[in-house]
C-alpha atoms as a PDB file:
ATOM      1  CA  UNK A   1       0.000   0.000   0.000  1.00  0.00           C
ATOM      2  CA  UNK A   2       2.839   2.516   0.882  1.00  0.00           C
ATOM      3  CA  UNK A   3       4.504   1.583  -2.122  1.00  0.00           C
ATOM      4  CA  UNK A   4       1.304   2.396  -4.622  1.00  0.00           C
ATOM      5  CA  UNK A   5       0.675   5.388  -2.286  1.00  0.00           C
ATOM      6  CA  UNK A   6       4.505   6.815  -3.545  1.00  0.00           C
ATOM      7  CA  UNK A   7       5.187   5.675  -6.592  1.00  0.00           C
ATOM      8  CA  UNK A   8       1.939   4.738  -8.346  1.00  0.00           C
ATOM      9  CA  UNK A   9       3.414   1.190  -9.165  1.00  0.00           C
ATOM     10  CA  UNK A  10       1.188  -1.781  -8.079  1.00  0.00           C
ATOM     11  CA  UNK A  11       4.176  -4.258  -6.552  1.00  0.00           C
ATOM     12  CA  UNK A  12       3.892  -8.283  -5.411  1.00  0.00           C
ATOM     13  CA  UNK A  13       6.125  -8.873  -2.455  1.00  0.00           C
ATOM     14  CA  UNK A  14       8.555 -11.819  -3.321  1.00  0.00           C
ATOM     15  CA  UNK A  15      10.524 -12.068  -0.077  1.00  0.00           C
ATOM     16  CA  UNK A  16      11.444  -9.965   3.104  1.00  0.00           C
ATOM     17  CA  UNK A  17      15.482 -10.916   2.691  1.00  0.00           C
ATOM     18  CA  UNK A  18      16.823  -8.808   5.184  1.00  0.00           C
ATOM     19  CA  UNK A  19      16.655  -6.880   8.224  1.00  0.00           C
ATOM     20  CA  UNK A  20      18.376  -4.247  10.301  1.00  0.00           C
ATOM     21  CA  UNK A  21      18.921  -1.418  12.353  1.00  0.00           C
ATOM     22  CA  UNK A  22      21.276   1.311  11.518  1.00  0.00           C
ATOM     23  CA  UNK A  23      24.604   1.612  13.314  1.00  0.00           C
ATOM     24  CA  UNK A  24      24.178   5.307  13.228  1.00  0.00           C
ATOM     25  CA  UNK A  25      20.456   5.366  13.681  1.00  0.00           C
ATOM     26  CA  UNK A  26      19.641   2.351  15.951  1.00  0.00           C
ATOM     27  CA  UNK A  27      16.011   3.528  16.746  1.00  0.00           C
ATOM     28  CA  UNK A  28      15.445   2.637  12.803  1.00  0.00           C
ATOM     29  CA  UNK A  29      14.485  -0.859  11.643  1.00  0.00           C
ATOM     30  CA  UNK A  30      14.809  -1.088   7.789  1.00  0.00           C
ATOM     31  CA  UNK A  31      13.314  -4.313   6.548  1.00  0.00           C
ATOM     32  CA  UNK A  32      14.245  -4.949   3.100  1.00  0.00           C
ATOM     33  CA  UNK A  33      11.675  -6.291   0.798  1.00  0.00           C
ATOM     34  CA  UNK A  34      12.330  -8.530  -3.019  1.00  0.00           C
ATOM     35  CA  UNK A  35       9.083  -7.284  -5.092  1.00  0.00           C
ATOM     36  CA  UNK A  36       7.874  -7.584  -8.733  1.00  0.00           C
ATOM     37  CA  UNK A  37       6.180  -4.390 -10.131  1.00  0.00           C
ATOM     38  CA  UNK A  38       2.464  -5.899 -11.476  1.00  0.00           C
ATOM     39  CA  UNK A  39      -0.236  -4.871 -13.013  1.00  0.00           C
ATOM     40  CA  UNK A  40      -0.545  -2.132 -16.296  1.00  0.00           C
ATOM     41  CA  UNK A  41       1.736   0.743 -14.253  1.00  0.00           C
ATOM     42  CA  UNK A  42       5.208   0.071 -15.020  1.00  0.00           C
ATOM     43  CA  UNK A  43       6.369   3.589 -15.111  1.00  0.00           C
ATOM     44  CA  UNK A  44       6.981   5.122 -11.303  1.00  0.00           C
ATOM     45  CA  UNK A  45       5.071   8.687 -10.825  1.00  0.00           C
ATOM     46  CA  UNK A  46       6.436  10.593  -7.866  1.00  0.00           C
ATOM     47  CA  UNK A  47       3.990  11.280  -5.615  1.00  0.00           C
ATOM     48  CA  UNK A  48       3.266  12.515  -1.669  1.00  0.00           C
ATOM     49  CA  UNK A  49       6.931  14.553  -0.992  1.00  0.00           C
ATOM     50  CA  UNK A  50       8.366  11.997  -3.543  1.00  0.00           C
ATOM     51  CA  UNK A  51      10.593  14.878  -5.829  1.00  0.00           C
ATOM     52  CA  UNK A  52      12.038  12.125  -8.105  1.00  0.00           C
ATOM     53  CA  UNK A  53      12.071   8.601  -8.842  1.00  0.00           C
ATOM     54  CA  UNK A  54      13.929   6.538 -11.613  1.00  0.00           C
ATOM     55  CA  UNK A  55      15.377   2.822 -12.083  1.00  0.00           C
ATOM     56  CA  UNK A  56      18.576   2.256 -10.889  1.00  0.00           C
ATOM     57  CA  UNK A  57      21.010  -0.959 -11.658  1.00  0.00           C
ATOM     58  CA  UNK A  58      21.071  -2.842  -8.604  1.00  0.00           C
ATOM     59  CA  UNK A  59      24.600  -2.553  -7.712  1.00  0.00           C
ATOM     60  CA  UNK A  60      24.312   1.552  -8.233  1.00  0.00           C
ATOM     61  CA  UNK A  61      22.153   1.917  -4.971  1.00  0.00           C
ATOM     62  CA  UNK A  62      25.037   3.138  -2.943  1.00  0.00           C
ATOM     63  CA  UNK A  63      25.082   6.179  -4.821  1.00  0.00           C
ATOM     64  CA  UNK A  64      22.044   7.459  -3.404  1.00  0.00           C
ATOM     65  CA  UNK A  65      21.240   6.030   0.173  1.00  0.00           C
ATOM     66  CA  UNK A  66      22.174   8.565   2.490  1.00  0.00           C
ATOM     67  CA  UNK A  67      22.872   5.830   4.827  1.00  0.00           C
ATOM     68  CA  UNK A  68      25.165   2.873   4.988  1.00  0.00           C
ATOM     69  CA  UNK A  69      24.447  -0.849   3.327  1.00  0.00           C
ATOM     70  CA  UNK A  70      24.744  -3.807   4.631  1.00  0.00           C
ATOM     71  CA  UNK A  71      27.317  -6.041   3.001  1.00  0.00           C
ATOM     72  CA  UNK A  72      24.548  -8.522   2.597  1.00  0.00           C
ATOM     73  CA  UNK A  73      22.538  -6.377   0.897  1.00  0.00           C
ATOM     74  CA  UNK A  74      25.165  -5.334  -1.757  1.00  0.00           C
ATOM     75  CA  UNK A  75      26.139  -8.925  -2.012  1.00  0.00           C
ATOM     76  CA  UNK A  76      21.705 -10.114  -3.014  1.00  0.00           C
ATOM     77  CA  UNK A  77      21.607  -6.954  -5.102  1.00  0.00           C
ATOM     78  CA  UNK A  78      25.363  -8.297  -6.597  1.00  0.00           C
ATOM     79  CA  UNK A  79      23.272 -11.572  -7.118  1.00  0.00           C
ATOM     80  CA  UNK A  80      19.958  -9.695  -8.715  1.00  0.00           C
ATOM     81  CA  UNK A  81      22.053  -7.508 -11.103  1.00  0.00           C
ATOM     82  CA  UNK A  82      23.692 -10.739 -12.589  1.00  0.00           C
ATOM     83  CA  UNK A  83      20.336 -12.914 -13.023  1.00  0.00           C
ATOM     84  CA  UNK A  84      21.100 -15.241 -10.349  1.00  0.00           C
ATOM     85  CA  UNK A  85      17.977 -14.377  -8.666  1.00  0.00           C
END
């Protein structure tokens, strides 16, 4: 629901992979979710205080996180980027 509320895309969640808090921010739990954008919407619309939003390669999401990544994050988004998942 968040997801259609920002972006307009309709999404199926594959698989909750991962879960943390920040080192820096420890009263923040990200859970990170595997979806599959569904349904006729394919194009992201920014919407609520969304300014922007565009597809990214996988492996290119350190350049805009303000925050740090888990290595195991980089390493399934490694592992997306090449087709192995």
């Amino acid at each position: 629901m968040e997801i259609k509320k920002k972006t307009n895309l309709d999404v199926n969640v594959v698989d909750c992979f991962f879960a943390r808090t920040l080192p820096e921010r420890p009263e923040f739990l990200q859970i990170y979710y595997f979806c599959e954008v569904t349904g006729e919407s394919k194009k992201p619309k920014a919407m609520e205080k969304f300014k922007e939003i565009k597809w990214i390669k996988p492996t290119e999401v350190e350049k805009h996180f303000t925050t740090s990544i888990d290595p195991v994050v980089m390493e399934f988004l490694g592992a997306l980027e090449k087709g192995e998942i």
